[in-house]
C-alpha atoms as a PDB file:
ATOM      1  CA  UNK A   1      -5.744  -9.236  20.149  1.00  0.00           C
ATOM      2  CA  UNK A   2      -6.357  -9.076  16.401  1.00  0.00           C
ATOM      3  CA  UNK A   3      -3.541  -9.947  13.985  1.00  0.00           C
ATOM      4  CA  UNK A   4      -3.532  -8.132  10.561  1.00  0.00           C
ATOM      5  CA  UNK A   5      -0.998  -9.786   7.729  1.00  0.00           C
ATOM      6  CA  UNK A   6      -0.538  -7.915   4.148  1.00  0.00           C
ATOM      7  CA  UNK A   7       1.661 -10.084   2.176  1.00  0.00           C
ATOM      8  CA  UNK A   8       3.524  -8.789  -0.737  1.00  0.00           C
ATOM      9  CA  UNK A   9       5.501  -9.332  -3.402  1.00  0.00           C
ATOM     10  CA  UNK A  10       8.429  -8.749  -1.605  1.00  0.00           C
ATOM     11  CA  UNK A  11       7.897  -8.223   2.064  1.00  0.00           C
ATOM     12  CA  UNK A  12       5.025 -10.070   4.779  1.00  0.00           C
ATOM     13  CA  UNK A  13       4.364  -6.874   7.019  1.00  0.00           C
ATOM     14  CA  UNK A  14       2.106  -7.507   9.784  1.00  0.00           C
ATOM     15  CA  UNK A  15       0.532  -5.499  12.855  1.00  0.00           C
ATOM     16  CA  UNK A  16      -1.160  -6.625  16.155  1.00  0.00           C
ATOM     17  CA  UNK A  17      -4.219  -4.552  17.213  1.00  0.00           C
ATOM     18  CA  UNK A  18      -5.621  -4.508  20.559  1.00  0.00           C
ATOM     19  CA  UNK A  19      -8.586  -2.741  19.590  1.00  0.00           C
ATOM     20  CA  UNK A  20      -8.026   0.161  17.122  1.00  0.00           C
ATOM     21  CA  UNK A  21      -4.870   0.376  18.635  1.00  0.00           C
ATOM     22  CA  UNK A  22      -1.876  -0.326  16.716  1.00  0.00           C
ATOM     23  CA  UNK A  23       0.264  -2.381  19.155  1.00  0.00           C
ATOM     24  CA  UNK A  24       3.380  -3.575  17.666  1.00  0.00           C
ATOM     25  CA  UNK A  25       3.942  -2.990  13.386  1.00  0.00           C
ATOM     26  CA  UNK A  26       6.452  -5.848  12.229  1.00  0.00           C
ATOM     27  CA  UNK A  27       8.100  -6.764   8.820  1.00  0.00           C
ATOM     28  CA  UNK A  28       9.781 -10.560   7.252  1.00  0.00           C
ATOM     29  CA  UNK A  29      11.270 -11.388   4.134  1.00  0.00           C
ATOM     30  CA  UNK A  30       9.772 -14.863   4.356  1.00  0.00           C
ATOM     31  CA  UNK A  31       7.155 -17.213   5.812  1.00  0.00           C
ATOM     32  CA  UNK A  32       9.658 -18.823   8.069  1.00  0.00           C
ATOM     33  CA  UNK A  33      10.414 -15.429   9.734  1.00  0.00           C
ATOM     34  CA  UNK A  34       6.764 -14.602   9.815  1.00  0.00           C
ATOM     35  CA  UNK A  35       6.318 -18.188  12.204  1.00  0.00           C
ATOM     36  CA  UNK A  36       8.760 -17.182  14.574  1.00  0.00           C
ATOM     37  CA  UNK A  37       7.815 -14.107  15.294  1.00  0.00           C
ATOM     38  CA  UNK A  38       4.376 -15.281  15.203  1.00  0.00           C
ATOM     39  CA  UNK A  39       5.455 -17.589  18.214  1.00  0.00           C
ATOM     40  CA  UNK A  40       6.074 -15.161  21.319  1.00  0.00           C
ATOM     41  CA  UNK A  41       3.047 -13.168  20.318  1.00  0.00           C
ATOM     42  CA  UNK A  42      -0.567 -13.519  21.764  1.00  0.00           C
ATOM     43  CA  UNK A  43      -3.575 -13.360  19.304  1.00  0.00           C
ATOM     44  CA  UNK A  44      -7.024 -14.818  19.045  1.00  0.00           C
ATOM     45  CA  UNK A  45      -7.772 -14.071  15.326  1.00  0.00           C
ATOM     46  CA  UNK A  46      -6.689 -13.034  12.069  1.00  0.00           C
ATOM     47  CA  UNK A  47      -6.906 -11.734   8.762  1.00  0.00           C
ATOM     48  CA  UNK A  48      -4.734 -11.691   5.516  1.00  0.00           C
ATOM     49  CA  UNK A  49      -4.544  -9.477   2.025  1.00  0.00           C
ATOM     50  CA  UNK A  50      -2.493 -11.570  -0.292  1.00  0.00           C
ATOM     51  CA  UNK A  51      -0.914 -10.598  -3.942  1.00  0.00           C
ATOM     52  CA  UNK A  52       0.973 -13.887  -3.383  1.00  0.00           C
ATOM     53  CA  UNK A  53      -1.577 -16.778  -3.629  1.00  0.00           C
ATOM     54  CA  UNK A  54       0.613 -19.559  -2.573  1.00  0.00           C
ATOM     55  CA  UNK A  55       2.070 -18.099   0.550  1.00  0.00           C
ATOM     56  CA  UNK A  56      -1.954 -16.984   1.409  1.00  0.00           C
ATOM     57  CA  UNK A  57      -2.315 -20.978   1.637  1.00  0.00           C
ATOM     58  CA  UNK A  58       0.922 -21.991   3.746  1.00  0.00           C
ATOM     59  CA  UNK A  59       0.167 -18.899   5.910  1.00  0.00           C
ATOM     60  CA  UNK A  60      -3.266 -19.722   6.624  1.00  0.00           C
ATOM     61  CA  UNK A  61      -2.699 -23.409   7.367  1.00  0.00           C
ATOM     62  CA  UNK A  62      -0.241 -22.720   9.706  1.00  0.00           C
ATOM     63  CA  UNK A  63      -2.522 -19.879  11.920  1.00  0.00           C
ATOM     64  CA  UNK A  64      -5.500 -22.528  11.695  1.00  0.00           C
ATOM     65  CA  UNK A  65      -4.041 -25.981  11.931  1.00  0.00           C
ATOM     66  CA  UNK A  66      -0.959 -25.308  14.060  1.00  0.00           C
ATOM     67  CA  UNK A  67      -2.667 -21.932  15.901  1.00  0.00           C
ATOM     68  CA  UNK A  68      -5.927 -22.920  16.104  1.00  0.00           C
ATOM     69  CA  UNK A  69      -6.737 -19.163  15.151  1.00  0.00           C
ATOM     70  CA  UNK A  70      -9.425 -18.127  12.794  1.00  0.00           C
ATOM     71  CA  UNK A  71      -8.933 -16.652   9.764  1.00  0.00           C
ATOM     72  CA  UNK A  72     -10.419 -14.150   6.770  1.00  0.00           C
ATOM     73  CA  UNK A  73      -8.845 -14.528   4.172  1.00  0.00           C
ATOM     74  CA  UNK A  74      -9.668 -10.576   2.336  1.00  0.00           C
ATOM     75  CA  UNK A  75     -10.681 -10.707  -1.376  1.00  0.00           C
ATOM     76  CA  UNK A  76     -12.751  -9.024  -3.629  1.00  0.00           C
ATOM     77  CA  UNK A  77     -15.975 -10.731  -2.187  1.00  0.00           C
ATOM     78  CA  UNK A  78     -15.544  -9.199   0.921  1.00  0.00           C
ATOM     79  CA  UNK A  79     -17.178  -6.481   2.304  1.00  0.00           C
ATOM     80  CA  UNK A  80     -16.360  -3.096   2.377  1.00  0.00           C
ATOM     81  CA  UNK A  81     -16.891  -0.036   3.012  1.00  0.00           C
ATOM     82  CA  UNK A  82     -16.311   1.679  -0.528  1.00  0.00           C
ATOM     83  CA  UNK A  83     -18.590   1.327  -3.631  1.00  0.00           C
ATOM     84  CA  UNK A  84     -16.247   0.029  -6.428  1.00  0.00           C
ATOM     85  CA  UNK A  85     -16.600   1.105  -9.566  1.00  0.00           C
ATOM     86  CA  UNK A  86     -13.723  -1.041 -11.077  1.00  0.00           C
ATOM     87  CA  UNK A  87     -13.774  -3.243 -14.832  1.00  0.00           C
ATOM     88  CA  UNK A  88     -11.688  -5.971 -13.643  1.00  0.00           C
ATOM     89  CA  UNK A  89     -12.359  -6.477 -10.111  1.00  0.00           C
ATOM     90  CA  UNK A  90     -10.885 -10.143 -10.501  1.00  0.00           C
ATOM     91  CA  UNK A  91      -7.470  -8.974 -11.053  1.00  0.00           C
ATOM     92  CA  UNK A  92      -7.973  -6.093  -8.737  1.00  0.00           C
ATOM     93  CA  UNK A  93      -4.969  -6.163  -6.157  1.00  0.00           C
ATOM     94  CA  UNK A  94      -6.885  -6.901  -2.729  1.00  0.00           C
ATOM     95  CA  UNK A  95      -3.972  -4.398  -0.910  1.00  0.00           C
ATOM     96  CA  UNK A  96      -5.450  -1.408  -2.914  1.00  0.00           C
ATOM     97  CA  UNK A  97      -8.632  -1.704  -1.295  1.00  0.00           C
ATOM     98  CA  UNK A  98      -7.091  -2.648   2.172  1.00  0.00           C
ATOM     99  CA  UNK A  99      -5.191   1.089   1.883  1.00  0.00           C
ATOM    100  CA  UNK A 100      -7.860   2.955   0.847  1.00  0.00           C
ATOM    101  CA  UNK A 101      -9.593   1.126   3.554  1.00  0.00           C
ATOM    102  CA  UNK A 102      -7.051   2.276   5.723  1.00  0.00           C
ATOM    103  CA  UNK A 103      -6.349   5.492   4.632  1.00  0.00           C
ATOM    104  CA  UNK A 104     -10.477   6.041   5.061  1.00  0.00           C
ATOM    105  CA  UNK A 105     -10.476   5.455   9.077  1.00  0.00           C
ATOM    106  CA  UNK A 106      -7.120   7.469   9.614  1.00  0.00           C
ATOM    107  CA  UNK A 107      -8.191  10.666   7.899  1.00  0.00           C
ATOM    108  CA  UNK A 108     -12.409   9.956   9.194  1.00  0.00           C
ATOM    109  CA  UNK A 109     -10.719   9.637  12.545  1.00  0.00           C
ATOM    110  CA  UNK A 110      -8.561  12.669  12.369  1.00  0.00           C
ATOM    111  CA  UNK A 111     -10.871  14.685  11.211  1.00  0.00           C
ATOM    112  CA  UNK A 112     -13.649  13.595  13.031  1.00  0.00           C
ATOM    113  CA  UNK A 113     -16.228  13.484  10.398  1.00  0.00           C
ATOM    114  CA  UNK A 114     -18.293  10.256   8.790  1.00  0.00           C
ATOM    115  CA  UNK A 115     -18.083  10.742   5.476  1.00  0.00           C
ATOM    116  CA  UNK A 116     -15.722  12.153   2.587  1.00  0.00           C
ATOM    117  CA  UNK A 117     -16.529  16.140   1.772  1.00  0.00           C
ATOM    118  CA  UNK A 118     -18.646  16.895  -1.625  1.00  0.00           C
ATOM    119  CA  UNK A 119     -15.434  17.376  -4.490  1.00  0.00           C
ATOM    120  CA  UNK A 120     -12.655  15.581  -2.170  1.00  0.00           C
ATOM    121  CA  UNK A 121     -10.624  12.735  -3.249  1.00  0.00           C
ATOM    122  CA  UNK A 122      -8.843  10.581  -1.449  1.00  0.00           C
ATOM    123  CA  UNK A 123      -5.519   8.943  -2.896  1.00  0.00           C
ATOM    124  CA  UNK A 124      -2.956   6.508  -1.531  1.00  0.00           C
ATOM    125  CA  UNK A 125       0.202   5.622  -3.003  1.00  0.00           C
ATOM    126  CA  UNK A 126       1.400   2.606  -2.471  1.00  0.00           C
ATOM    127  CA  UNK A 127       5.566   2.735  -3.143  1.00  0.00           C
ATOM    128  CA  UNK A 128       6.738  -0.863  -3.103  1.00  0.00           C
ATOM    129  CA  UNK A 129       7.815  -3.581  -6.045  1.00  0.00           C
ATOM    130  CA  UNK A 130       5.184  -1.975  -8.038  1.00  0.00           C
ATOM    131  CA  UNK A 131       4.284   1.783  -7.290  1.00  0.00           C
ATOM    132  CA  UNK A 132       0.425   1.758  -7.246  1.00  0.00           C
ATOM    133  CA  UNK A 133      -2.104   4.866  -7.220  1.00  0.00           C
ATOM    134  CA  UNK A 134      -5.025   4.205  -5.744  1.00  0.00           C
ATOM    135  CA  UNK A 135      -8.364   6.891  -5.775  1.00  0.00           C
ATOM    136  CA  UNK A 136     -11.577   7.502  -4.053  1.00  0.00           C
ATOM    137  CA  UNK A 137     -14.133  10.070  -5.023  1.00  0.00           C
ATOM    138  CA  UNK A 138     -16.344  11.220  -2.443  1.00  0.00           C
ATOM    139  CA  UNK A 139     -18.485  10.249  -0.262  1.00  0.00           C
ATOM    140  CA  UNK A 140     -16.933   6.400  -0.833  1.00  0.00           C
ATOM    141  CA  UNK A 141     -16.598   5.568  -4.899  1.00  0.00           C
ATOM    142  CA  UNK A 142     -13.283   3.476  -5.789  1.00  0.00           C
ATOM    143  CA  UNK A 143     -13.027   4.877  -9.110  1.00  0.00           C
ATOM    144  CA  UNK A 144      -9.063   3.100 -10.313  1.00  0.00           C
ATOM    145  CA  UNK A 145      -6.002   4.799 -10.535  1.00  0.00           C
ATOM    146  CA  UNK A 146      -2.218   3.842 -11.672  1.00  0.00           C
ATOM    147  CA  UNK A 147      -0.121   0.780 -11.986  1.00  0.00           C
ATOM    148  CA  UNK A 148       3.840   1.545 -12.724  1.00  0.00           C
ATOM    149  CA  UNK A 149       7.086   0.079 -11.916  1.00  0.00           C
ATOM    150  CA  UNK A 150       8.528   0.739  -8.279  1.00  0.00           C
ATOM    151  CA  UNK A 151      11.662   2.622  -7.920  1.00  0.00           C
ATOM    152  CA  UNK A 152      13.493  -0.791  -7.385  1.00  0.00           C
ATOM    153  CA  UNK A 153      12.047  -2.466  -9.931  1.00  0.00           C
ATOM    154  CA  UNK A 154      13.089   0.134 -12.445  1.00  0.00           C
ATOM    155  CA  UNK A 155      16.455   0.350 -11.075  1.00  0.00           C
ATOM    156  CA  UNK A 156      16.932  -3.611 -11.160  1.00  0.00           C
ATOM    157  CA  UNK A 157      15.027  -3.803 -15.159  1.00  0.00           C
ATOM    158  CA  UNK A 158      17.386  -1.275 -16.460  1.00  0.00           C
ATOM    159  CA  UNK A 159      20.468  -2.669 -15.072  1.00  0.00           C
ATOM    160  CA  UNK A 160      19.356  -6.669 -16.218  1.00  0.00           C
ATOM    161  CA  UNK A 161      18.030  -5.499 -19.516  1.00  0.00           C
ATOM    162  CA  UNK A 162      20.775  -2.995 -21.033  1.00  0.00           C
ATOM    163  CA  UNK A 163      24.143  -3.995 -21.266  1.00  0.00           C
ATOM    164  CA  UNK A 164      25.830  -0.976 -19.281  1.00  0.00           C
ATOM    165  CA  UNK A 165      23.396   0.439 -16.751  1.00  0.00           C
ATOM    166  CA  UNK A 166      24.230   0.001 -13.535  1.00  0.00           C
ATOM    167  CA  UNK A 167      22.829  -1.097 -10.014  1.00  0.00           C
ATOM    168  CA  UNK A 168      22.493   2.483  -8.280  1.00  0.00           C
ATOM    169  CA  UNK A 169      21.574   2.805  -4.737  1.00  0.00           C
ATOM    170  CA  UNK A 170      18.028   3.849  -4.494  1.00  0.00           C
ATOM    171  CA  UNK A 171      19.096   5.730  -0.902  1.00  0.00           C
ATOM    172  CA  UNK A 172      21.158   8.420  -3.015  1.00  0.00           C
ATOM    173  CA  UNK A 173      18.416   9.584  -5.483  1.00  0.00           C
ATOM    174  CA  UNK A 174      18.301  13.021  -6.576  1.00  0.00           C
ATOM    175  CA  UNK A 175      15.557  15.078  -8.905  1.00  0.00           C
ATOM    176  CA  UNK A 176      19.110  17.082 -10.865  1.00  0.00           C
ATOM    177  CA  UNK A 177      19.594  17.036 -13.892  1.00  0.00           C
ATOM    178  CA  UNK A 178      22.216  13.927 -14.361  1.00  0.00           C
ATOM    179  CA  UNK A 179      25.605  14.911 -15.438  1.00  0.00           C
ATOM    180  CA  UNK A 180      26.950  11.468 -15.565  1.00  0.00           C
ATOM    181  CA  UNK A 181      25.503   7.688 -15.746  1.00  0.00           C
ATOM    182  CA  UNK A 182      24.756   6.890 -12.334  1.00  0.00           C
ATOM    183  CA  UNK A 183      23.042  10.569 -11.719  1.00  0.00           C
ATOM    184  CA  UNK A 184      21.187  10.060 -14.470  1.00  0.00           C
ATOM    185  CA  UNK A 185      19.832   7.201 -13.652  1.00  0.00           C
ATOM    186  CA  UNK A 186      18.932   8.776 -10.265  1.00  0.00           C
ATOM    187  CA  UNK A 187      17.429  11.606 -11.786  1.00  0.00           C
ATOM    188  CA  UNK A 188      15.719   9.546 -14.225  1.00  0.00           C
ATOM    189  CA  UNK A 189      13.966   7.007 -11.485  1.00  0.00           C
ATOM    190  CA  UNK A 190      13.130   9.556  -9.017  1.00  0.00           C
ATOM    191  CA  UNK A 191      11.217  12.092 -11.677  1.00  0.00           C
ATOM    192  CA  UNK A 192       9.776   9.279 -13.351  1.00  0.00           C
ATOM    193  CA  UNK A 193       7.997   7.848  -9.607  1.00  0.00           C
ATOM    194  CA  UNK A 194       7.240  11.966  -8.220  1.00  0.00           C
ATOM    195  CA  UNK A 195       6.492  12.571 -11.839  1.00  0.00           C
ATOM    196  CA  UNK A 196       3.482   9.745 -11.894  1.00  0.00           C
ATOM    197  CA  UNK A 197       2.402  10.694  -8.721  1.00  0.00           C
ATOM    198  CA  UNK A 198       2.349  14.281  -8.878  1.00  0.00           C
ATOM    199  CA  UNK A 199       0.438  13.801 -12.355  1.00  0.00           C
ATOM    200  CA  UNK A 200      -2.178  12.299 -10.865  1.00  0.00           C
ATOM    201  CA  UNK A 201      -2.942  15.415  -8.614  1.00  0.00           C
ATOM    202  CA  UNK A 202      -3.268  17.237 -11.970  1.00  0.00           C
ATOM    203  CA  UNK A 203      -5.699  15.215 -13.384  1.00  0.00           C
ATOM    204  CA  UNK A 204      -7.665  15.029 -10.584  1.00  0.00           C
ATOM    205  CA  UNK A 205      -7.958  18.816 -10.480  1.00  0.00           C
ATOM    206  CA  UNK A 206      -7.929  19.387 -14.260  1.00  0.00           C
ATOM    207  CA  UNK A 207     -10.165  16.421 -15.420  1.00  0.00           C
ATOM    208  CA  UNK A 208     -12.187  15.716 -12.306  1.00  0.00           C
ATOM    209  CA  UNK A 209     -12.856  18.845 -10.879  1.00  0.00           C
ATOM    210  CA  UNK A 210     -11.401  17.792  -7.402  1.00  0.00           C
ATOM    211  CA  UNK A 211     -12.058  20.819  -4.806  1.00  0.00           C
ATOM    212  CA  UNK A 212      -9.416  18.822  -2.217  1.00  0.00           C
ATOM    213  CA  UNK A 213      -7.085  15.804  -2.582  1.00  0.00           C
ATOM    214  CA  UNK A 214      -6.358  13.919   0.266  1.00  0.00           C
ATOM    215  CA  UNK A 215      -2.823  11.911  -0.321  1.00  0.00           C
ATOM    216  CA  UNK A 216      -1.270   8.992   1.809  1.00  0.00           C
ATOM    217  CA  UNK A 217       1.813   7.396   0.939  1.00  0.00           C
ATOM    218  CA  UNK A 218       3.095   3.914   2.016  1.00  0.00           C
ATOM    219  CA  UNK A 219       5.173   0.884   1.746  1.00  0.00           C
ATOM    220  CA  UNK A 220       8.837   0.341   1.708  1.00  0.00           C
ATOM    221  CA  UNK A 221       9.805   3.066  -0.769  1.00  0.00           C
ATOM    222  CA  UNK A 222       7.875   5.802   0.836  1.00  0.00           C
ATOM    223  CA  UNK A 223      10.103   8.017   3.019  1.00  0.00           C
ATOM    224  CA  UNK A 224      12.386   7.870   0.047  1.00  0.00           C
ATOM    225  CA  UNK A 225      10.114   9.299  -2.266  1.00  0.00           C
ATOM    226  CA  UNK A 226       8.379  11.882  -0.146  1.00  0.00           C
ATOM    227  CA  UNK A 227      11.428  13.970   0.323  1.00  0.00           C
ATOM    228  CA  UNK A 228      10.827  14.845  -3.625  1.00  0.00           C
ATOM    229  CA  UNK A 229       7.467  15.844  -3.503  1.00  0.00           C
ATOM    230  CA  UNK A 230       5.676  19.026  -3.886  1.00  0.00           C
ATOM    231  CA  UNK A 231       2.166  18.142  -3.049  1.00  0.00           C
ATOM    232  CA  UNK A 232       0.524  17.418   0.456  1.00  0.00           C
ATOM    233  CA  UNK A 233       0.898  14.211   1.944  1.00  0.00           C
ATOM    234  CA  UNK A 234       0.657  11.749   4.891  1.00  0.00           C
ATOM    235  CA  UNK A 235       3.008   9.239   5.273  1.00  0.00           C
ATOM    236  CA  UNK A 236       1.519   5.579   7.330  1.00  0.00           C
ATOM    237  CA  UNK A 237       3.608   2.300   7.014  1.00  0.00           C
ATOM    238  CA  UNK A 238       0.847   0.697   8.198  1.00  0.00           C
ATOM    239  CA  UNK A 239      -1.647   1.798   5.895  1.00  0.00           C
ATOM    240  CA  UNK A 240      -2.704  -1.275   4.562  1.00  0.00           C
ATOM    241  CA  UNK A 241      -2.713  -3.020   7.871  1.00  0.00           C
ATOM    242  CA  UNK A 242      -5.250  -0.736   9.408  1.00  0.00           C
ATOM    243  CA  UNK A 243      -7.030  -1.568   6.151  1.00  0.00           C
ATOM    244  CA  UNK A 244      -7.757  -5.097   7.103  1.00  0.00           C
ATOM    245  CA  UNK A 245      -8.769  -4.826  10.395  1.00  0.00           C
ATOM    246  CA  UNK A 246     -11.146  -2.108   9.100  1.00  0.00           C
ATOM    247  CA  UNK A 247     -12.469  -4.934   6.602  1.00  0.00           C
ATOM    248  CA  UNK A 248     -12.018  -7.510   9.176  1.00  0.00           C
ATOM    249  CA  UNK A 249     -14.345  -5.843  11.368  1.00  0.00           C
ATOM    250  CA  UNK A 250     -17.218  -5.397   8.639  1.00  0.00           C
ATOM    251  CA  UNK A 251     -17.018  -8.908   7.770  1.00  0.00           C
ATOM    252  CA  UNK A 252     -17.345 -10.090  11.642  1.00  0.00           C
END
């Protein structure tokens, strides 16, 4: 049994995989949760996609010293299967790679074809603290994408950094036109996040000549955010987890 771990900025979400298949998807707030669930579970190896270096470290000691369980440890040395055509591939978020990793094998698989059609681009959205965009161009070419706040984190920076905004609940969104403070912020944090994500398809089409766009969405914030779009999507919480056994298994 394989053991895939994608630790975030504000969640550790991991998945055991017997196989390809996904046998049980489970989410922690914090290291200490992540050991006791770890304990009733059976695994013989492991791998982990970090944005949090410190809790990589206490993570990985724990698995190898206390586990005895190997470990990769997924960064931008690793193997994979896209070509990346990236600046900064230092400061390059190792879970954008893991989705589109992911996001690669579900729609290859479901489709049952090898390789990404001539004009098609393949996009994952990754909703969390930070709502990420994340692009392929076919056959397999990373080519970037979008960094912007994530619904909470715009929610929580307005209300810390005015004096009267308040905390809304992000459950109660709505894409109206706000006709009083809290349904304006609403309005304003839900257009802004389908806005961004929505734009993208238009660039893609307008600017990249993109015959077919291929969209996944994922992490915390993503069933709340789908409900507001207009485009075609896929939604798969474990996205990112499929991604690193997919990398796990061209690094093996």
């Amino acid at each position: 049994m394989f053991l895939a771990i994608d630790i975030g900025n504000t969640k550790i979400k991991s998945a055991l995989f017997d196989g390809d298949e996904l046998k049980n998807y489970f989410t922690e707030d914090n290291i200490d949760e992540l050991i006791n669930s770890l304990q009733n579970k059976s695994f013989d190896k492991a791998a982990i996609s970090s944005v949090v270096p410190n809790k990589t470290f206490q993570i990985e000691k724990y698995l190898k010293d206390k586990l005895k369980i190997p470990v990769l440890i997924i960064n931008n040395n690793s193997k994979f299967n896209l070509e990346l055509d990236y600046n900064s591939i230092d400061t390059l978020g190792i879970d954008r790679l893991c989705s589109l990793e992911g996001a690669l094998y579900v729609y290859k698989k479901s489709e049952r074809i090898f390789e990404l059609g001539e004009g098609t681009f393949l996009v994952t959205i990754d909703c969390g603290t930070a709502t990420t965009v994340n692009i392929v161009k076919s056959p397999n070419k990373f080519i970037g994408g979008m960094i912007a706040p994530g619904i909470d984190t715009m929610i929580n920076s307005l209300n810390k950094n005015t004096a009267q905004l308040p905390v809304i609940d992000k459950n109660e969104l709505s894409w109206d036109i706000g006709n009083d403070t809290e349904s304006s912020l609403a309005s304003g944090v839900v257009n802004s996040a389908v806005g961004l994500i929505e734009r993208v398809h238009k660039i893609l089409k307008d600017d990249y000549g993109a015959a077919k766009i291929i969209t996944f969405l994922t992490g915390g914030n993503a069933n709340i955010l789908s409900d507001f779009l207009s485009i075609e999507y896929q939604v798969e919480r474990a996205l990112v987890l499929i991604g690193i056994k997919e990398i796990y298994k061209l690094n093996n």
